[in-house]
Protein backbone atom coordinates (compact mmCIF):
# COMPACT_ATOMS: atom_id res chain seq x y z
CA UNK A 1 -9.62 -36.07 78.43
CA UNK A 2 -13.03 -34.20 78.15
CA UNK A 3 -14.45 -34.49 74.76
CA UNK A 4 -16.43 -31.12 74.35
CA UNK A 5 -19.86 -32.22 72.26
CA UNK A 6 -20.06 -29.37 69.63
CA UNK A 7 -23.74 -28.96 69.31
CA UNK A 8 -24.12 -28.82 73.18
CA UNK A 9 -21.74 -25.89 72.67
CA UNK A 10 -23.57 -23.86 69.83
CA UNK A 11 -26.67 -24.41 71.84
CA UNK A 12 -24.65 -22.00 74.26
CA UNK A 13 -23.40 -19.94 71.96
CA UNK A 14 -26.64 -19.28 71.06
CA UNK A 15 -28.34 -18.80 74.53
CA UNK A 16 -25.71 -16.67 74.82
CA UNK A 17 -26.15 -14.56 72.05
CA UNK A 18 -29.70 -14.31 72.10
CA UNK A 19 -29.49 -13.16 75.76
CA UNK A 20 -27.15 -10.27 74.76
CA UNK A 21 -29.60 -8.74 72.29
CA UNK A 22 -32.61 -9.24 74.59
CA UNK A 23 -30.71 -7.69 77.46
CA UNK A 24 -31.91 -10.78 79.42
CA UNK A 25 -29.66 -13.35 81.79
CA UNK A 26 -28.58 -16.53 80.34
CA UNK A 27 -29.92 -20.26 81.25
CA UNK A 28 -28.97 -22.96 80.09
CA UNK A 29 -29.66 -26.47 79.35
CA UNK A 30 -32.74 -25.21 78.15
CA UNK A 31 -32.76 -25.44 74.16
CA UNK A 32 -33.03 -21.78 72.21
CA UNK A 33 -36.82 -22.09 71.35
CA UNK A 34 -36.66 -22.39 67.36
CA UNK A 35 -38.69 -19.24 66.42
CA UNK A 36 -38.66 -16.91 64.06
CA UNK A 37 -37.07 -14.35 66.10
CA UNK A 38 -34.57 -16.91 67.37
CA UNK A 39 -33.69 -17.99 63.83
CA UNK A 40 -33.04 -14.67 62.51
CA UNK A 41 -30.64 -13.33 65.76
CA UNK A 42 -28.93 -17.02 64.78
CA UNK A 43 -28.08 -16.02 60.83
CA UNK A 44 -27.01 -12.25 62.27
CA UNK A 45 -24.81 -13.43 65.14
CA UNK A 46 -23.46 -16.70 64.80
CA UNK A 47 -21.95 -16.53 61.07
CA UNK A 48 -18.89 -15.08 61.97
CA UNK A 49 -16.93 -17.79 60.38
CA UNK A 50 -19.01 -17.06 57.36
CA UNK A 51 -18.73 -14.34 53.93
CA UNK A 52 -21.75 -12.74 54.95
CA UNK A 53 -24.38 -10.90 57.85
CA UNK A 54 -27.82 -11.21 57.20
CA UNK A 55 -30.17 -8.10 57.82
CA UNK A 56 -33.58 -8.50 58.67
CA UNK A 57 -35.07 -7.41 54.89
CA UNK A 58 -32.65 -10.35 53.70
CA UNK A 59 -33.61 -12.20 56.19
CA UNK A 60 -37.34 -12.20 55.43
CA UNK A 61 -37.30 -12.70 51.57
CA UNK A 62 -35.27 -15.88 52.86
CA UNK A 63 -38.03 -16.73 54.87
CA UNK A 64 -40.87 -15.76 51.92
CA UNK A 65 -38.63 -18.41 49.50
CA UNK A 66 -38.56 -21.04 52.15
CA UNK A 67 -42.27 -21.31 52.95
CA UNK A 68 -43.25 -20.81 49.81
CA UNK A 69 -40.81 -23.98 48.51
CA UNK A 70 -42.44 -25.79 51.73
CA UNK A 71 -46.35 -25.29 50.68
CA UNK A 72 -45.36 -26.14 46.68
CA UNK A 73 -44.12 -29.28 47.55
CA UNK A 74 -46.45 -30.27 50.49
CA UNK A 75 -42.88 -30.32 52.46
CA UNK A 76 -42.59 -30.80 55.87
CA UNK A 77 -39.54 -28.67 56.64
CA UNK A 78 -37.57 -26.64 54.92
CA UNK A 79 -34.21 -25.47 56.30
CA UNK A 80 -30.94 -23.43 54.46
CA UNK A 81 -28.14 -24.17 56.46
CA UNK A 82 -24.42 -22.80 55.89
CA UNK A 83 -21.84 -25.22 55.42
CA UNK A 84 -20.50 -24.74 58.34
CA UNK A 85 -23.40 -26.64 59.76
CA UNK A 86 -25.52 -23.60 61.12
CA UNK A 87 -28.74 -23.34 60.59
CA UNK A 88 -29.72 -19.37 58.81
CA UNK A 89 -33.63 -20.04 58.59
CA UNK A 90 -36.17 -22.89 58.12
CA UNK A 91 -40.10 -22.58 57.72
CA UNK A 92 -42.31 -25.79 58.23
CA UNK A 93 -43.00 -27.91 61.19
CA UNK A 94 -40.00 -29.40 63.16
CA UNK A 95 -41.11 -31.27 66.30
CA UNK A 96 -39.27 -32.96 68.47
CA UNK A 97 -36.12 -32.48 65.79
CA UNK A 98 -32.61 -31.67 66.78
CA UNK A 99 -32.41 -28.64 64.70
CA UNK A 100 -28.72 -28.39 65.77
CA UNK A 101 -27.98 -31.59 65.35
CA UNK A 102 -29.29 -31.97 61.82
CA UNK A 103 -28.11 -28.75 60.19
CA UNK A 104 -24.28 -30.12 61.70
CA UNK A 105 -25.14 -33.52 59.53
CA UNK A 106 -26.77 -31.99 56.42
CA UNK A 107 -23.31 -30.04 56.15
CA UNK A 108 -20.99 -33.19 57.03
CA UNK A 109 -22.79 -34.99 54.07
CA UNK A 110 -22.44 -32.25 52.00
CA UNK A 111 -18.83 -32.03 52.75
CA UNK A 112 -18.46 -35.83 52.41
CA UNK A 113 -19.93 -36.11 49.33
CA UNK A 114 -18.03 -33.13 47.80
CA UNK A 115 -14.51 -35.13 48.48
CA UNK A 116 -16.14 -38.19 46.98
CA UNK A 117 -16.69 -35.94 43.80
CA UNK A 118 -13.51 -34.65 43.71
CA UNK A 119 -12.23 -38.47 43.52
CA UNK A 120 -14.18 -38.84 40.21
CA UNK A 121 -13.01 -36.06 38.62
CA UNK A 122 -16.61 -33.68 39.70
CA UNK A 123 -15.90 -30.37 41.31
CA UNK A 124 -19.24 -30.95 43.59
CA UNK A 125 -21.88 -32.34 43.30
CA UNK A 126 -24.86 -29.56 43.04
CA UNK A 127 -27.69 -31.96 45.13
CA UNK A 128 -27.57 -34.79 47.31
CA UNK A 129 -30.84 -36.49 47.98
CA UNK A 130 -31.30 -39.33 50.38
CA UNK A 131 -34.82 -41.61 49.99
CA UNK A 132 -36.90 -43.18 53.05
CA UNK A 133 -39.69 -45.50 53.85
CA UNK A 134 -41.73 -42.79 54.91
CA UNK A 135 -39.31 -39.57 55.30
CA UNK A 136 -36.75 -38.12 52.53
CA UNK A 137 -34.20 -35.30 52.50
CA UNK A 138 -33.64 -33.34 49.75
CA UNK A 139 -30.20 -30.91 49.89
CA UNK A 140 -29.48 -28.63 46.68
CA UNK A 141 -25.85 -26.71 47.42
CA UNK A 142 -25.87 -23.00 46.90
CA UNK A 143 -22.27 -21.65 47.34
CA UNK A 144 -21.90 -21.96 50.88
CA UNK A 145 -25.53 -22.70 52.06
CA UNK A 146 -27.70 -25.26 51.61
CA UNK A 147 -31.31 -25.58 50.72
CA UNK A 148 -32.64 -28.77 52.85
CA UNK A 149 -36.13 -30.14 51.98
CA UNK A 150 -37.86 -32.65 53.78
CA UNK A 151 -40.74 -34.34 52.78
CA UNK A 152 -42.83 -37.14 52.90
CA UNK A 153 -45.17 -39.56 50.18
CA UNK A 154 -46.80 -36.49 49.83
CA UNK A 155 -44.55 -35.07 47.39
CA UNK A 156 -42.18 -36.22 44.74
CA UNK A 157 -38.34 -36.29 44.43
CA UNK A 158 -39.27 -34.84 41.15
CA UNK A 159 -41.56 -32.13 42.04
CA UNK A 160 -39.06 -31.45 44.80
CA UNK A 161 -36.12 -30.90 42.45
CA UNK A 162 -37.95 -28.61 40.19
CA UNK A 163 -39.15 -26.20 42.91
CA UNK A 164 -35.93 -26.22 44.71
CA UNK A 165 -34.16 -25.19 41.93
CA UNK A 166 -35.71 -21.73 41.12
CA UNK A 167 -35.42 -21.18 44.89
CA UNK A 168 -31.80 -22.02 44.79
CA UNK A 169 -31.25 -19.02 42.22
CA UNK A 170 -33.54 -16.52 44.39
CA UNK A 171 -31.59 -17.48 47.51
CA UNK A 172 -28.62 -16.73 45.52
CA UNK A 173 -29.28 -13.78 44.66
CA UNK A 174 -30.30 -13.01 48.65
CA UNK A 175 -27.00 -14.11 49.92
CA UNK A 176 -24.73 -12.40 47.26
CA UNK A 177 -26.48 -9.11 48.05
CA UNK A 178 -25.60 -9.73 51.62
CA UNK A 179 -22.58 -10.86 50.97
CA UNK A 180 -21.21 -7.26 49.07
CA UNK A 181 -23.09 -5.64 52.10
CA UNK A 182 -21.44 -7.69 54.78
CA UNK A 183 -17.82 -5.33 55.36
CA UNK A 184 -19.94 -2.59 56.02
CA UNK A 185 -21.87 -4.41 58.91
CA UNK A 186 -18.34 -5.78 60.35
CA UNK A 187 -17.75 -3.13 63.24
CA UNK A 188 -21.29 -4.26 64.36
CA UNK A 189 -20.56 -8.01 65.02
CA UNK A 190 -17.02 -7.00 65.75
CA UNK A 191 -17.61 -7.35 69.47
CA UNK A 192 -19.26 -11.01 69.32
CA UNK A 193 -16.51 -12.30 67.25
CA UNK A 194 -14.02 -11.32 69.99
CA UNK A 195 -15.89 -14.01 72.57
CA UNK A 196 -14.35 -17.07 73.15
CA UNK A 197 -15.59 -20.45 74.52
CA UNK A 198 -14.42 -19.89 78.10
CA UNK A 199 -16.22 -16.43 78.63
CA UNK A 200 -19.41 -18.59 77.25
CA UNK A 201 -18.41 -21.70 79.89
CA UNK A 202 -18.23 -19.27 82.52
CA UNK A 203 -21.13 -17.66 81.97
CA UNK A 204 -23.13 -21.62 82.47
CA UNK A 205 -21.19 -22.19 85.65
């Protein structure tokens, strides 16, 4: 039996995708290049398992939020991610980081940690924050995204907290108004939803 890795596969999905809109021929193993550009063609074209579409205005006040939560807490990265593990923006400095990888975990704790408040008699729990030597992770849960702040002894859990928290409304508010604009975009990503994981395969061959 051939266990498909999942990440390997969104990887593709997005090569894929981003290749579409360009009008350019797909390669792969290469990882999509995390940039801007990249990042927004990601929250339009892969969230068809999600409420909502961004568009690039929404898009961009995302992106204003998340580097301005980054510089006010000396972050290093900050990332919103939808629970479905894929990453919608981030603004900071990433490195060497499995972008993929980590959105896919920041969602699985999430999700594990909701059940575990549902065994205590908590609906969810609204933050989940997990300490370091040197590194921390901060994850506030807004409906079905998450903000995810990391940061270093350069910051504070507390200052952290307080920041992410006003961003978490403004982000909100972001994603709601895409959210009542979404049906009207759903003809547009119609045709990308209607892809399946063989035509990508095929594509790689």
């Amino acid at each position: 039996m051939q266990i498909k890795n999942p990440c390997r596969r969104r990887q593709r999905y997005a090569t894929f995708i981003c290749a579409a809109v360009l009008g350019r021929s797909c390669s792969y193993p290469a990882t999509p290049p995390p940039t801007d550009f990249f990042t927004y063609i990601y929250g339009n074209f892969l969230m068809s398992q999600s409420p909502f579409i961004l568009q690039e205005q929404q898009f961009l006040k995302i992106r204003s939020v998340l580097e301005r939560v980054r510089v006010e807490c000396a972050a290093r990265v900050v990332f919103l991610v939808d629970r479905d593990g894929q990453t919608i923006a981030f603004n900071g400095e990433i490195g060497d980081m499995d972008t993929t990888s980590f959105s896919s975990l920041a969602a699985g704790n999430v999700a594990a940690t909701s059940s575990m408040a549902k065994l205590i008699g908590e609906d969810v729990f609204p933050s989940v924050v997990h300490e370091g030597e040197r590194e921390s992770i901060f994850i506030s849960v807004i409906g079905r995204s998450l903000l995810v702040v990391v940061f270093d002894e350069h910051s504070t859990i507390g200052l952290v907290k307080l920041r992410a928290k006003r961003a978490s409304h403004e982000i909100a508010a972001i994603l709601d108004e895409a959210t009542r604009q979404s049906p009207m975009m759903a003809g547009a990503a119609s045709a990308f939803s209607e892809i399946t994981d063989d035509d990508i395969d095929s594509l790689f061959r």
